[in-house]
N, C-alpha and C. Protein backbone atom coordinates (compact mmCIF):
# COMPACT_ATOMS: atom_id res chain seq x y z
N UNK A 1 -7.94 8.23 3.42
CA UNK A 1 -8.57 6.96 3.15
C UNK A 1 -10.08 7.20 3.10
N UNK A 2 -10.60 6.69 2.17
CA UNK A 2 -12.23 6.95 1.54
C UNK A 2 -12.87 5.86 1.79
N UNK A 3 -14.11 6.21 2.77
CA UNK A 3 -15.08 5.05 2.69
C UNK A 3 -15.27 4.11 1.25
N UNK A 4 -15.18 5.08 0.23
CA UNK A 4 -15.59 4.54 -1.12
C UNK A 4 -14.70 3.40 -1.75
N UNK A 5 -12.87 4.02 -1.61
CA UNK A 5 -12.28 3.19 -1.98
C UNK A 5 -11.94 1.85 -0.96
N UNK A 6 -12.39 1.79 0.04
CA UNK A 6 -12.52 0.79 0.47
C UNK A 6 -13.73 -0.20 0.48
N UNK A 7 -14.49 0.11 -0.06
CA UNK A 7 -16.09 -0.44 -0.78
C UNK A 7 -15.22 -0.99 -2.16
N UNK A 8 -14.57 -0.41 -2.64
CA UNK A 8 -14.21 -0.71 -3.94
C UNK A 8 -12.73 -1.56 -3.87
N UNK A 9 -12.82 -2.41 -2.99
CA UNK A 9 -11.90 -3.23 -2.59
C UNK A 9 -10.21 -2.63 -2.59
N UNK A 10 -9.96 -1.50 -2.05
CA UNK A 10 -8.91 -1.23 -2.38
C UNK A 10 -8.34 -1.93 -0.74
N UNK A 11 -7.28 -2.44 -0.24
CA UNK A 11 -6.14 -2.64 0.98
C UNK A 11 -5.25 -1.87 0.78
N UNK A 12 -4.92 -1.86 2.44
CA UNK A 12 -3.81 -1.30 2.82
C UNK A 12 -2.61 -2.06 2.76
N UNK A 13 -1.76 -1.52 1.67
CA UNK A 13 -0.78 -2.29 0.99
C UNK A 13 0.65 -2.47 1.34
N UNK A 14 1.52 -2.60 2.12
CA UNK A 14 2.55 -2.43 2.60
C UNK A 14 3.34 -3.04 2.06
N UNK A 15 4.70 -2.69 1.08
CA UNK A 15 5.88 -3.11 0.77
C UNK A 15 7.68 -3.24 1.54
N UNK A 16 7.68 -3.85 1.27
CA UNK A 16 8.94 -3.31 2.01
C UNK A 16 10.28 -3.88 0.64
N UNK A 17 11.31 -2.76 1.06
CA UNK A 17 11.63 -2.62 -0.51
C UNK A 17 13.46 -2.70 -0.40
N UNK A 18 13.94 -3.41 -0.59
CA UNK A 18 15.63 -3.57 -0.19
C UNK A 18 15.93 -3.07 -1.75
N UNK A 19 17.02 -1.96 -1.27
CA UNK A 19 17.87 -1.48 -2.55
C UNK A 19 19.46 -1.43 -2.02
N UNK A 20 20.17 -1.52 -3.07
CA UNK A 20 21.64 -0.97 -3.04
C UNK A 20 21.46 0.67 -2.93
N UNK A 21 22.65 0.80 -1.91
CA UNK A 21 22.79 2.40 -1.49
C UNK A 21 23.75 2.22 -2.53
N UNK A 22 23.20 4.00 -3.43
CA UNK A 22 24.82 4.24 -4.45
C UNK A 22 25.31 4.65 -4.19
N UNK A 23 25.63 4.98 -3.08
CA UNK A 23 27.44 5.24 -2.84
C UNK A 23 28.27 4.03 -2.19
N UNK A 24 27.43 2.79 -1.79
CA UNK A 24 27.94 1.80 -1.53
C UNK A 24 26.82 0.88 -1.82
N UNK A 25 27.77 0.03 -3.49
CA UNK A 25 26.91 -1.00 -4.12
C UNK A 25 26.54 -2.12 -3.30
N UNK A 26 27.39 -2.18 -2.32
CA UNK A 26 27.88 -3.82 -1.57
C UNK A 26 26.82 -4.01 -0.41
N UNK A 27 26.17 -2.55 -0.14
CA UNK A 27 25.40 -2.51 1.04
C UNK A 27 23.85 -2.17 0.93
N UNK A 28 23.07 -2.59 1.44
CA UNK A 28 22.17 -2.82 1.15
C UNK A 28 21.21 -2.00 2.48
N UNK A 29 19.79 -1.27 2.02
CA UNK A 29 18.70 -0.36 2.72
C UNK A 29 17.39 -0.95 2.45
N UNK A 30 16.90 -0.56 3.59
CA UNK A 30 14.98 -0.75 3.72
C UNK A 30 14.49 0.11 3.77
N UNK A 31 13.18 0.55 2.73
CA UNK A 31 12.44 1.63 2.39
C UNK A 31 11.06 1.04 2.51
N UNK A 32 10.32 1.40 3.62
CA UNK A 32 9.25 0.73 3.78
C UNK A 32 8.17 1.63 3.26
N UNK A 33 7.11 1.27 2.33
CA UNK A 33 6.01 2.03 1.23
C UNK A 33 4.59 1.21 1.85
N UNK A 34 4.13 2.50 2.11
CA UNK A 34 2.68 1.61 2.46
C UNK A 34 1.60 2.71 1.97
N UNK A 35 0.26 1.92 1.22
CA UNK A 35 -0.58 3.07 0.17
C UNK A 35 -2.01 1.99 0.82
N UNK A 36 -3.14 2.88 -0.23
CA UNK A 36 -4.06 1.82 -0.90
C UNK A 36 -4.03 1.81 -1.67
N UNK A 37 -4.30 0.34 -1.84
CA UNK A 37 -3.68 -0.05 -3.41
C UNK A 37 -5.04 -1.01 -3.72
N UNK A 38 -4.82 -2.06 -4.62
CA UNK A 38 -6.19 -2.71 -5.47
C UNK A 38 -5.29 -4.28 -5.65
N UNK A 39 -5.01 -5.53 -4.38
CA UNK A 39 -4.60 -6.22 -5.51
C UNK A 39 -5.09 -7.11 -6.42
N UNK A 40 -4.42 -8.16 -7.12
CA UNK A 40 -3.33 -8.41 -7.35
C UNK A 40 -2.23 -7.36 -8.15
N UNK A 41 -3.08 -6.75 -8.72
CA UNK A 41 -2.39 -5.92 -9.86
C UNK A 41 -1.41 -4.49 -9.49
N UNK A 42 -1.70 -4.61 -8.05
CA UNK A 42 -1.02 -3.07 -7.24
C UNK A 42 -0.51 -2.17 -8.45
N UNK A 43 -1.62 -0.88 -8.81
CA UNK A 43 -1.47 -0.76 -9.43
C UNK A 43 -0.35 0.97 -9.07
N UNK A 44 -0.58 1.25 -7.59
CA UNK A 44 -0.07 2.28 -6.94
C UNK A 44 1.35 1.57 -6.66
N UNK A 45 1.71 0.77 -6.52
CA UNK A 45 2.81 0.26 -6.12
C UNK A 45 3.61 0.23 -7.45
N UNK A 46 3.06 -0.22 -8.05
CA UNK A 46 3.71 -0.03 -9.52
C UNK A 46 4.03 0.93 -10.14
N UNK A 47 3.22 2.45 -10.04
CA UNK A 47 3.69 3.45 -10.56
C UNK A 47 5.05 3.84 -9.10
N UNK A 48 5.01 3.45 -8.14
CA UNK A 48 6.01 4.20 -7.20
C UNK A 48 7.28 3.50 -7.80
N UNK A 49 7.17 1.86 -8.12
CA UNK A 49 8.40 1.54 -8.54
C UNK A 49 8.59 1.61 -9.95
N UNK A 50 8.31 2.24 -10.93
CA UNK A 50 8.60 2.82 -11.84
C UNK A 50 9.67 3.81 -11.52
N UNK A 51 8.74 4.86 -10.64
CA UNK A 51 9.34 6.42 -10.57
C UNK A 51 10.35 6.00 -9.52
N UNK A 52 10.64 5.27 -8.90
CA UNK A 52 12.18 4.69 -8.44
C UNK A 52 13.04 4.85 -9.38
N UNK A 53 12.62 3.41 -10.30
CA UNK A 53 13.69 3.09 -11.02
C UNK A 53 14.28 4.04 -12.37
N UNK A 54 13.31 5.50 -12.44
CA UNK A 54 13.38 6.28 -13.44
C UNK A 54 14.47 7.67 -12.83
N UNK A 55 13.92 7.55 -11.11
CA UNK A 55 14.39 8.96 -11.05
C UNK A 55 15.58 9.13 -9.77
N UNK A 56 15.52 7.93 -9.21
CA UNK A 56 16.38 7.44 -7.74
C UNK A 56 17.62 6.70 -8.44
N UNK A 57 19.17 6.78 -7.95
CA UNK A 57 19.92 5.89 -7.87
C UNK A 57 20.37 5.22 -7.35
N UNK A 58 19.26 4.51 -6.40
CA UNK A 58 19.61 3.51 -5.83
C UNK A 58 18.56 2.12 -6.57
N UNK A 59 19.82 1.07 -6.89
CA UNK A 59 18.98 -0.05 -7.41
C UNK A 59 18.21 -0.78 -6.41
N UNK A 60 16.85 -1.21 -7.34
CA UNK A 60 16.20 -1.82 -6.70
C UNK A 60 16.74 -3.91 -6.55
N UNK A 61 16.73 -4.14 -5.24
CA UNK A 61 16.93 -5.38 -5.00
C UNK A 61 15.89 -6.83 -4.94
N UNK A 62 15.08 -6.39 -4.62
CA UNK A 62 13.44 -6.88 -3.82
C UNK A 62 12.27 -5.99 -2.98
N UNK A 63 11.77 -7.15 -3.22
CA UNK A 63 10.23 -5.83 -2.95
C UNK A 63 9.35 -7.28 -1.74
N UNK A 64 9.06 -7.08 -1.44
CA UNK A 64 8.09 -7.85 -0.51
C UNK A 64 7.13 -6.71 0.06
N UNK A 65 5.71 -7.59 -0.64
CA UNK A 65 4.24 -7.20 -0.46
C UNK A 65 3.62 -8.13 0.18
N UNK A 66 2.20 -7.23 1.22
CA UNK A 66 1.85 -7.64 2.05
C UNK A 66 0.26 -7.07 2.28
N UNK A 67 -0.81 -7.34 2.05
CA UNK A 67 -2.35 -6.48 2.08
C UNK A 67 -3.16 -7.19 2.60
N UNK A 68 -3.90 -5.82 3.52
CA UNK A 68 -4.67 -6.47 4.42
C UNK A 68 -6.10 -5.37 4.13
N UNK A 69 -7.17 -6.17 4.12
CA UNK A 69 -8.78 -5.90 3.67
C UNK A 69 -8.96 -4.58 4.87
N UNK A 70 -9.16 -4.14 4.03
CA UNK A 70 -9.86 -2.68 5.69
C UNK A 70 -11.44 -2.72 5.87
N UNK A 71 -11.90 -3.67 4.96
CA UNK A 71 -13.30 -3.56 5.25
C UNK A 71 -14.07 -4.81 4.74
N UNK A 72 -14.90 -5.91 5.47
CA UNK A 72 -15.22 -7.23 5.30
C UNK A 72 -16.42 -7.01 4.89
N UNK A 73 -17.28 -7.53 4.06
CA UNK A 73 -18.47 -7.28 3.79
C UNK A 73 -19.84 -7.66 5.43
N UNK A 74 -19.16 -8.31 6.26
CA UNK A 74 -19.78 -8.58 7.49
C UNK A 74 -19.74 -7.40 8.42
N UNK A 75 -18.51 -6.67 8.27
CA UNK A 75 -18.96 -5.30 8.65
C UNK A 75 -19.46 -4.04 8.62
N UNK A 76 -20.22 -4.46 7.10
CA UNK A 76 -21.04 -2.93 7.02
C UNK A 76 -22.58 -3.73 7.01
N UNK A 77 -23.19 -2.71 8.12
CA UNK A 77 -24.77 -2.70 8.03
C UNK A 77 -25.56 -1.66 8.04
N UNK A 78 -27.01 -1.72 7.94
CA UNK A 78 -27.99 -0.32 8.28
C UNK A 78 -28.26 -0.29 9.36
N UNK A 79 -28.27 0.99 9.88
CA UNK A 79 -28.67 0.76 11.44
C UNK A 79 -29.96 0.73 11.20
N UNK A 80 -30.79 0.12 12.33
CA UNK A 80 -32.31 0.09 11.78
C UNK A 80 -33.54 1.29 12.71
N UNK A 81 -32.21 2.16 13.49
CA UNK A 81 -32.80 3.33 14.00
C UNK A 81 -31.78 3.99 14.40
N UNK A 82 -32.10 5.50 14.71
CA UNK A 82 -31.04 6.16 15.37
C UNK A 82 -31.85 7.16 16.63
N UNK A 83 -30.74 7.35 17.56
CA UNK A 83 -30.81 7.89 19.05
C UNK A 83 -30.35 8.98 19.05
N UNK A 84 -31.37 10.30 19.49
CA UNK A 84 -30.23 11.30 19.58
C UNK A 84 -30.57 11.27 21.47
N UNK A 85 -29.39 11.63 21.93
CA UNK A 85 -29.62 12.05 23.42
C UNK A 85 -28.72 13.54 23.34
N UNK A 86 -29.81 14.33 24.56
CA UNK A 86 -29.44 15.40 24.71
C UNK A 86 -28.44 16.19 25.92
């Protein structure tokens, strides 16, 4: 995690992702995915569920998303001196 991309509004994005297990259609798994991502447009979340649905056989059911700011503009300042102690 990069000071930068969190200047550049990226959150910590957490999905949580219910699929059918294929070897049993009837039953259902939680695959919990958490990145930084950019929203609304999650654009990391989107390439992961692509490459799910391209390369995994298990179908996807639902997705529930959830992002939280890692950095408020009230918490970055200049310090207006610095201390060294020896």
């Amino acid at each position: 995690m990069t000071f930068v991309k969190m200047l550049a509004d990226y959150r910590l994005t957490t999905a949580e992702i219910l699929y059918h297990m294929p070897d049993h259609p009837g039953l259902l798994q939680t695959y919990v995915w958490q990145e930084l991502d950019i929203a609304p447009r999650f654009p990391e979340l989107s390439r992961f569920l692509d490459f799910w649905q391209r390369e995994l056989d298990g179908k996807l059911h639902s997705v529930k998303v959830a992002g939280q700011k890692l950095i408020q503009p009230s918490e970055v300042r200049l310090a207006g001196f610095a201390v060294t102690l020896h």
